[in-house]
N, C-alpha and C. Protein backbone atom coordinates (compact mmCIF):
# COMPACT_ATOMS: atom_id res chain seq x y z
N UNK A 1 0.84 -1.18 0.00
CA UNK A 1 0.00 0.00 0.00
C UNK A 1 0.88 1.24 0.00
N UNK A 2 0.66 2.40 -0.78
CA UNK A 2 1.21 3.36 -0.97
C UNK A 2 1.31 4.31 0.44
N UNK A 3 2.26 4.84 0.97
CA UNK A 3 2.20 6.08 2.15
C UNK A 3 1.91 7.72 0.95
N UNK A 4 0.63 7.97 1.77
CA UNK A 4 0.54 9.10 1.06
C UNK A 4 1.21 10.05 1.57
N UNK A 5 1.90 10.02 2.96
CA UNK A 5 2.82 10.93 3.05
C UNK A 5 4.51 11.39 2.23
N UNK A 6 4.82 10.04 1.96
CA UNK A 6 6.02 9.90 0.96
C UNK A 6 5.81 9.85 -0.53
N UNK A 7 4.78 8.96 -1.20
CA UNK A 7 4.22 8.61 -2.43
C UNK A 7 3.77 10.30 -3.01
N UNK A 8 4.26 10.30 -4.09
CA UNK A 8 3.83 11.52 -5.33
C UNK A 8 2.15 11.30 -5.46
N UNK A 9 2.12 10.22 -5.37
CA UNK A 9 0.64 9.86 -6.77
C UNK A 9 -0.11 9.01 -5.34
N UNK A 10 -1.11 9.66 -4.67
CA UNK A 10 -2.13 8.65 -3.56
C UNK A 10 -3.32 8.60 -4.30
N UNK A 11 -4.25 7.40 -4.28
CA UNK A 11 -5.30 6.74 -4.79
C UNK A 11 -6.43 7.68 -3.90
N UNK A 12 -7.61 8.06 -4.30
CA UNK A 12 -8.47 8.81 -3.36
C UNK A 12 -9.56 7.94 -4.40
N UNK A 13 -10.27 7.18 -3.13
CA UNK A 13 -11.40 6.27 -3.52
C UNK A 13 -12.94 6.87 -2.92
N UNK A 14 -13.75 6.67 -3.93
CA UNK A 14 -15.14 6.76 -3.07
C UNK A 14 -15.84 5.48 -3.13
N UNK A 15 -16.29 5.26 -1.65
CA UNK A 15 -17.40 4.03 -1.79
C UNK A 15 -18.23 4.06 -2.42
N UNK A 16 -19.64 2.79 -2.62
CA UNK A 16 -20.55 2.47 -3.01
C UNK A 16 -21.47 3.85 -2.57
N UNK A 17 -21.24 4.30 -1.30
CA UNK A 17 -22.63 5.02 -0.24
C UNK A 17 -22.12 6.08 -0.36
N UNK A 18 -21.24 6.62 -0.59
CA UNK A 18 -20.37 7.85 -0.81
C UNK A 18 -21.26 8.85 -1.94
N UNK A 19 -21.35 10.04 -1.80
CA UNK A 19 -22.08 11.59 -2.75
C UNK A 19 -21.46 12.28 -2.58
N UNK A 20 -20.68 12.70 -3.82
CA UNK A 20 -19.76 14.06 -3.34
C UNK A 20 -20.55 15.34 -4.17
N UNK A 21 -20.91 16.12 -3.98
CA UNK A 21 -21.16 17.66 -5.01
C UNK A 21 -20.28 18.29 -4.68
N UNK A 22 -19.70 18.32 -5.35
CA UNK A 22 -18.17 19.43 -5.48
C UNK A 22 -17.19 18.92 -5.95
N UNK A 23 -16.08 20.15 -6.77
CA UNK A 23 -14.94 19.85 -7.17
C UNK A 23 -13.93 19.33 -6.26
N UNK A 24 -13.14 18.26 -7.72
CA UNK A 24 -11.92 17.47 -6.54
C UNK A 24 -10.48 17.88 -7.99
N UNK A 25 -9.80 17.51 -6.83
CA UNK A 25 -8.80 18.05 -7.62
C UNK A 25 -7.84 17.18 -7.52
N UNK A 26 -6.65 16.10 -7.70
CA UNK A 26 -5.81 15.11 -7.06
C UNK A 26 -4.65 15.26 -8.16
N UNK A 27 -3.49 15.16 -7.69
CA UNK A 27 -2.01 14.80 -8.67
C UNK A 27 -2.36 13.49 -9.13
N UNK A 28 -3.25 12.76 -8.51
CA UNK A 28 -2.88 10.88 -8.34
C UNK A 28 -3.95 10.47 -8.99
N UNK A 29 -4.44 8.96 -8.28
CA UNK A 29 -5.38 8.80 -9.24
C UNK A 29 -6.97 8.56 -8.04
N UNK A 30 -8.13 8.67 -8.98
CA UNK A 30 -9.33 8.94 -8.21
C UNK A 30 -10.10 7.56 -8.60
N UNK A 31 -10.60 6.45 -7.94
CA UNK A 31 -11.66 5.85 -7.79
C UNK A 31 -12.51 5.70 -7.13
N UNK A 32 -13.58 6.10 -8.29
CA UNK A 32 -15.39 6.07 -8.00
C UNK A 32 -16.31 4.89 -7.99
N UNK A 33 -16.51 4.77 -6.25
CA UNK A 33 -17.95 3.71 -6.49
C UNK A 33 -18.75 4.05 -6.03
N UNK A 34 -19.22 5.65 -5.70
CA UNK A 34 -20.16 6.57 -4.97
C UNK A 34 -20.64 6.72 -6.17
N UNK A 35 -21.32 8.15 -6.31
CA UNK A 35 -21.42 9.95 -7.00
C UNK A 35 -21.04 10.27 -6.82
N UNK A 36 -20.17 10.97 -7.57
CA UNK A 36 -19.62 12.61 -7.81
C UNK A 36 -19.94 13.20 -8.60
N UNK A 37 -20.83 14.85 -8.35
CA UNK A 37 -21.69 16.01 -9.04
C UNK A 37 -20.52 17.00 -8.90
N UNK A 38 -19.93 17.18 -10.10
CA UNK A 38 -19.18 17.87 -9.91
C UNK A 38 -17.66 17.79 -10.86
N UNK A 39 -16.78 18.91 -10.97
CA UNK A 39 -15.41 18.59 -11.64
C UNK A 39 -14.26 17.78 -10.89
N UNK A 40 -13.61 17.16 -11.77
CA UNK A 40 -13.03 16.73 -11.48
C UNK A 40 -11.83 16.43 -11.92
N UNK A 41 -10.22 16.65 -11.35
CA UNK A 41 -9.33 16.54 -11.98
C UNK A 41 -7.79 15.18 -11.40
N UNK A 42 -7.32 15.01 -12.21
CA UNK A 42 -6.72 13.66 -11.64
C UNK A 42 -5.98 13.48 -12.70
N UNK A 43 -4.65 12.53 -12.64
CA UNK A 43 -4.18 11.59 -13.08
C UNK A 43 -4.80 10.76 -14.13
N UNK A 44 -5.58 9.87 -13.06
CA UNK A 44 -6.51 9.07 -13.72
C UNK A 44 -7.58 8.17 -13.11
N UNK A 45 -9.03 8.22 -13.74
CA UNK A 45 -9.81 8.24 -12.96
C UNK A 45 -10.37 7.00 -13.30
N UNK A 46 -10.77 6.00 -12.35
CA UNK A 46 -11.94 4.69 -12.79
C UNK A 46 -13.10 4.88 -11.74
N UNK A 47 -14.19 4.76 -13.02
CA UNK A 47 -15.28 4.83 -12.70
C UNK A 47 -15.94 3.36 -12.25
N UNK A 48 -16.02 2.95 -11.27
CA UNK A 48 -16.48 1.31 -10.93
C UNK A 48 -17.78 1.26 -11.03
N UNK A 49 -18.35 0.23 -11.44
CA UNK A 49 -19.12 -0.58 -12.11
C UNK A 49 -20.44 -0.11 -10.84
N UNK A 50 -20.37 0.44 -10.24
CA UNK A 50 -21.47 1.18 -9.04
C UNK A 50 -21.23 2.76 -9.32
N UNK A 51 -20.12 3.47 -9.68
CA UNK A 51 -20.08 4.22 -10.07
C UNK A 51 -21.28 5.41 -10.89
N UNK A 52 -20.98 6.31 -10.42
CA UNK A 52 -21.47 7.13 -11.12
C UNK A 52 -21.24 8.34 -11.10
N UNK A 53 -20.75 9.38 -12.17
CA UNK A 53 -20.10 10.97 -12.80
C UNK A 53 -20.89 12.03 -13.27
N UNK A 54 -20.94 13.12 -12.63
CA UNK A 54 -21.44 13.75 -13.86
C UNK A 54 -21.11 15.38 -13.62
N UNK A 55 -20.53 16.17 -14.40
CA UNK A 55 -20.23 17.04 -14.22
C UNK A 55 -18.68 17.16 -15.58
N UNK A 56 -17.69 17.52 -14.85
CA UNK A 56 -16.73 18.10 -16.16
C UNK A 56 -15.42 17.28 -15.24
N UNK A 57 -14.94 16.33 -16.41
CA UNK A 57 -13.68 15.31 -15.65
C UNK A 57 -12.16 15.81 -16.99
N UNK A 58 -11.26 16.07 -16.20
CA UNK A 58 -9.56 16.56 -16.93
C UNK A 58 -8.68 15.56 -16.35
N UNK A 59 -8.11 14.48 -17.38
CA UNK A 59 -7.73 13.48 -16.41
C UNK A 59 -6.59 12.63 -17.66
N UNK A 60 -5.76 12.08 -17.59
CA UNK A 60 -4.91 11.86 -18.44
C UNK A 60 -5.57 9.99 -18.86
N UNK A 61 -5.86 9.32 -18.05
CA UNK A 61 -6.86 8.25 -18.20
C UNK A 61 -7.67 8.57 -17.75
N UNK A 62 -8.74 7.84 -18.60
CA UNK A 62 -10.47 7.32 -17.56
C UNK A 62 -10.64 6.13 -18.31
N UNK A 63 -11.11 5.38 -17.42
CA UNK A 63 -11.88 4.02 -17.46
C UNK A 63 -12.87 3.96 -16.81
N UNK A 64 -13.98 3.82 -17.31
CA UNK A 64 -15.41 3.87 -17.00
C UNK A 64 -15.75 2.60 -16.95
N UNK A 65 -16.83 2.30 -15.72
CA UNK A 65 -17.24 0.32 -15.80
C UNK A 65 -18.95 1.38 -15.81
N UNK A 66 -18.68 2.13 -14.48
CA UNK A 66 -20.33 2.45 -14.13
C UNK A 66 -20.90 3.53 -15.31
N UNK A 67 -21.23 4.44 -14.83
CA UNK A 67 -22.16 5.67 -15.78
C UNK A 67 -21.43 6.92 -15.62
N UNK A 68 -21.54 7.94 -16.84
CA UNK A 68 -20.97 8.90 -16.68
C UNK A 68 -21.90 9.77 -17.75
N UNK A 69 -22.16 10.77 -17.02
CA UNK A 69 -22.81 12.29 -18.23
C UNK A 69 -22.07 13.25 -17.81
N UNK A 70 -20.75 13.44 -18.42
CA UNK A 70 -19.76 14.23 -18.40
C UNK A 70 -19.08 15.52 -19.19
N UNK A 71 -18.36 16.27 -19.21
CA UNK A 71 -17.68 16.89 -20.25
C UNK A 71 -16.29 16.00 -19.63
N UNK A 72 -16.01 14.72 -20.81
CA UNK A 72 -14.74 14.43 -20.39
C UNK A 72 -13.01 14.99 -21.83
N UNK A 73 -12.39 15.25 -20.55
CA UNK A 73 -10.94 15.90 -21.77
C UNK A 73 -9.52 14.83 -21.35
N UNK A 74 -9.81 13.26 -22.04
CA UNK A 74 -8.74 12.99 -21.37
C UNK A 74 -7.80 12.45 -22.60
N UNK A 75 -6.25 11.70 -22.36
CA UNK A 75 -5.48 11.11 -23.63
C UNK A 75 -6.12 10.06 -23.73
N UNK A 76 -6.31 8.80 -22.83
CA UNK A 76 -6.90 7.67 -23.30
C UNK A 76 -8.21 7.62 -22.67
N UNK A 77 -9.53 6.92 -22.91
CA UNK A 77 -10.91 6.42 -22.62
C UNK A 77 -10.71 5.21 -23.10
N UNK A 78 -11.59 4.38 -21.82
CA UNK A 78 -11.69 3.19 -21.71
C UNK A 78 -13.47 2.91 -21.33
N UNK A 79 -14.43 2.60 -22.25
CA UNK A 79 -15.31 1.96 -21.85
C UNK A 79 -16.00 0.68 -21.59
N UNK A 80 -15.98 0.24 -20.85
CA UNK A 80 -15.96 -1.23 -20.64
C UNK A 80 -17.59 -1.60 -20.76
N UNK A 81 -17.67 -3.35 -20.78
CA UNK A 81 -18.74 -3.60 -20.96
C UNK A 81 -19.81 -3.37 -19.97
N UNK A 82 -20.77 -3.09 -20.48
CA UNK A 82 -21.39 -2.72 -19.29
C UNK A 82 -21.92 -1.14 -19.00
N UNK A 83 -21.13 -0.39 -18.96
CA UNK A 83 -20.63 0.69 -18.98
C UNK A 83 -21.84 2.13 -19.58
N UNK A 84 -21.88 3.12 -18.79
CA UNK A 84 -22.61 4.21 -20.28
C UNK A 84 -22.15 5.59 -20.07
N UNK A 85 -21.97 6.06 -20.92
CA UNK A 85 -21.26 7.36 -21.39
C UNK A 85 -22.09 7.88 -22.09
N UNK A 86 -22.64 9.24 -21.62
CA UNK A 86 -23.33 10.42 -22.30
C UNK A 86 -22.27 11.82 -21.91
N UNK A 87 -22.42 13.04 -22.91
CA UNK A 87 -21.89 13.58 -22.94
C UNK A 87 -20.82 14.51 -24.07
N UNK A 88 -20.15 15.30 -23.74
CA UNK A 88 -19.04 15.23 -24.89
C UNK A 88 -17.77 14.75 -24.44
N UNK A 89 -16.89 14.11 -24.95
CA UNK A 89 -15.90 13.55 -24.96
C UNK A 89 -14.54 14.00 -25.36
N UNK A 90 -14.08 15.01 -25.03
CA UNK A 90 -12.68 15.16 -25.85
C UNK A 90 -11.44 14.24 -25.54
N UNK A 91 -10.63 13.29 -26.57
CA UNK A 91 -9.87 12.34 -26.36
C UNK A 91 -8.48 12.30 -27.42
N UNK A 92 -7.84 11.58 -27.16
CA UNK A 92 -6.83 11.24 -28.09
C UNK A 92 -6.66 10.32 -28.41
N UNK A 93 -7.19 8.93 -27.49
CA UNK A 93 -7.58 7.48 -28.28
C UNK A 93 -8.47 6.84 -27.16
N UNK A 94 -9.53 6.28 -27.86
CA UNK A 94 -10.43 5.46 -26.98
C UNK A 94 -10.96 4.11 -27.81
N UNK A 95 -10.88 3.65 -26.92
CA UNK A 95 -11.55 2.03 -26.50
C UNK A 95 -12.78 1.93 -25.81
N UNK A 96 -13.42 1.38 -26.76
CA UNK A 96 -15.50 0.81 -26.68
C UNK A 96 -15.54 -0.83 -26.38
N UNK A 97 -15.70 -1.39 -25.05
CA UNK A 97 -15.74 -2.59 -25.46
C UNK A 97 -17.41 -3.02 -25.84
N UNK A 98 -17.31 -4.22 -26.09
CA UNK A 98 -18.53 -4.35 -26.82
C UNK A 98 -19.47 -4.54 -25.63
N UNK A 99 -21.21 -4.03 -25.91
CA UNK A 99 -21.97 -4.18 -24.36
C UNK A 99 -21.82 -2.71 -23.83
N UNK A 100 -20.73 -1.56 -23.81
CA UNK A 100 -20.56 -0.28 -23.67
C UNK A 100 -21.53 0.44 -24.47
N UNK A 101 -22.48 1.22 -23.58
CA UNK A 101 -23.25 1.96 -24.40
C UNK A 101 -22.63 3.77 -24.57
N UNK A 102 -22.70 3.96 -25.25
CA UNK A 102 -21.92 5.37 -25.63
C UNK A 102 -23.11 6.41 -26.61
N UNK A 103 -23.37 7.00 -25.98
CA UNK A 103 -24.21 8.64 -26.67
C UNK A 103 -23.29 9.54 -26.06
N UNK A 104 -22.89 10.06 -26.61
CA UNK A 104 -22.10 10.93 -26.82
C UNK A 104 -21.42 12.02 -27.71
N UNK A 105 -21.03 13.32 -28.04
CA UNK A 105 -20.23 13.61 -29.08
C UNK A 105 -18.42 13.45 -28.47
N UNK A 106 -17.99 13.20 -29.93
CA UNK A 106 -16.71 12.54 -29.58
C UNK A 106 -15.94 13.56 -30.86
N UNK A 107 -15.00 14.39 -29.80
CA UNK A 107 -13.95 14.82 -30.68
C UNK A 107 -12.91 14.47 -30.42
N UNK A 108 -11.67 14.01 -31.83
CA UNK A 108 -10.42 13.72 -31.13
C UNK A 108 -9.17 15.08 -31.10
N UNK A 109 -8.95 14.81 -30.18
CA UNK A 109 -7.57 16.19 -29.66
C UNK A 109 -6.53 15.34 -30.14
N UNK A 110 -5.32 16.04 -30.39
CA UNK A 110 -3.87 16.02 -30.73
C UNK A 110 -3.45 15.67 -29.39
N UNK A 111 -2.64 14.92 -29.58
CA UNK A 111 -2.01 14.36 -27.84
C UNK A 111 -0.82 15.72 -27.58
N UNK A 112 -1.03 16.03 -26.45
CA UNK A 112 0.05 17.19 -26.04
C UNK A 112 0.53 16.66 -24.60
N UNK A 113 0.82 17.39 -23.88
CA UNK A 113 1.53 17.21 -22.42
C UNK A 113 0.24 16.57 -21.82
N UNK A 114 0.61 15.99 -20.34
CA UNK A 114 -0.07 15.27 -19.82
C UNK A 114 -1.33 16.06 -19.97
N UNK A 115 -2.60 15.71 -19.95
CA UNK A 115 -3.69 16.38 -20.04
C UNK A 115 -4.13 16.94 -18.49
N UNK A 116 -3.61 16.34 -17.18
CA UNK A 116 -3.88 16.55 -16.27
C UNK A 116 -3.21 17.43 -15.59
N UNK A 117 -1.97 17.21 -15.99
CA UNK A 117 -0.94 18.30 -15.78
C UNK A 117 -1.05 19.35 -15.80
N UNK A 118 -1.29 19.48 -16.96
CA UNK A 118 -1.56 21.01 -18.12
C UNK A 118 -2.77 21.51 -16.91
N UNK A 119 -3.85 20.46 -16.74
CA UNK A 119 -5.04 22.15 -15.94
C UNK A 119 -4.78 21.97 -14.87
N UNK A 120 -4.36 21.00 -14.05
CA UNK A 120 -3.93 21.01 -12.46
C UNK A 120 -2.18 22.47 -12.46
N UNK A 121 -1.53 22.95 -13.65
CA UNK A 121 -0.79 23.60 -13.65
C UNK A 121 -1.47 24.73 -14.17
N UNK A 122 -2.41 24.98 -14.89
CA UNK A 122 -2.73 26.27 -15.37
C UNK A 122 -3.68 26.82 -13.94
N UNK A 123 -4.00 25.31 -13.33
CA UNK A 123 -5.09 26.30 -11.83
C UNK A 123 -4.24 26.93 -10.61
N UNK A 124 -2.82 26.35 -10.72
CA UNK A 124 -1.79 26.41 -9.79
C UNK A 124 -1.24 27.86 -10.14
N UNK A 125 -1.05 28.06 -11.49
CA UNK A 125 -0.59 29.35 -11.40
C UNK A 125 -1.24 30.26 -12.05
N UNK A 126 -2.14 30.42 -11.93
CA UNK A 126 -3.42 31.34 -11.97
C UNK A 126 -3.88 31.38 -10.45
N UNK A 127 -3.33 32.43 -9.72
CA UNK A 127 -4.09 32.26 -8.29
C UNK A 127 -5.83 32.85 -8.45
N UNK A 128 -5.97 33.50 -9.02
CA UNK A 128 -7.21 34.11 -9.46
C UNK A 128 -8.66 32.42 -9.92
N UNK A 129 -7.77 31.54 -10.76
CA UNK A 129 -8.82 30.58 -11.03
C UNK A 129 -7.96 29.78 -9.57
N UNK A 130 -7.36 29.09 -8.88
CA UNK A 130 -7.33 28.84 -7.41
C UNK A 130 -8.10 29.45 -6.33
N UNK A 131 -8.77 30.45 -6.78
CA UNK A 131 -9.34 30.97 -5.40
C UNK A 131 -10.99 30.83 -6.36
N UNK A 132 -10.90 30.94 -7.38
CA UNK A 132 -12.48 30.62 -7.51
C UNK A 132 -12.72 29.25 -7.34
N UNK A 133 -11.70 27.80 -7.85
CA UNK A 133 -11.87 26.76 -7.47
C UNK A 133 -11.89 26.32 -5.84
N UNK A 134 -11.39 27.42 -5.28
CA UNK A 134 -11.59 27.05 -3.86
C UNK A 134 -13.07 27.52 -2.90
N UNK A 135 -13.29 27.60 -3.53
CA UNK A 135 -14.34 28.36 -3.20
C UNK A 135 -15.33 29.52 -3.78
């Protein structure tokens, strides 16, 4: 198990019973088996098969099992069987497995720097969008 006091990258999980409304923000990676209403930024995010998203996700992976009605902006998407995705999608390569239901619009982006990087660094030094994300 990772020490999140030493470790760069800590896992921040939500249970099954778990509702979050509000923005999250993590270097690391985020798994969902609650709700979360709300943005969200990360590494990389899996949505578990109890899961459920909806709001605006910036994340360098996502893998979706549960549901998502999102604005998602990530490099790779992963929808697994099972799975449903509404929304718009901005990506650089994704994977539909079969049984994945997908409505969605889907544009593909040019792969650039980490995707998570880039807005977890543009909110860092912008104190002006840091203090509106904080509150």
């Amino acid at each position: 198990m990772k020490n999140p006091e030493t470790e760069s990258s800590a896992v921040i999980g939500f249970g099954v019973r778990a509702h979050l409304a509000s923005e999250l923000h993590a270097e690391g990676d985020i798994e969902v088996y609650g709700t979360i209403e709300g943005d969200i930024r990360c590494q990389s995010l899996l949505v578990g098969s109890s899961g459920h998203i909806s709001g605006s996700v910036i994340a360098d992976t996502v893998e979706i099992k549960g549901h998502s009605a999102s604005e998602i902006t990530t490099g790779h998407i992963l929808l697994r069987d099972g799975s449903e995705a509404s929304g718009n999608i901005g990506y650089t390569t994704i994977t539909v497995d079969a049984g994945a239901t997908l409505n969605a619009t889907l544009t593909r982006i040019e792969p650039t720097a980490t995707t998570a990087d880039a807005a977890i660094d543009a909110t860092i030094d912008d104190p002006g969008a840091q203090a509106a994300t904080d509150g």
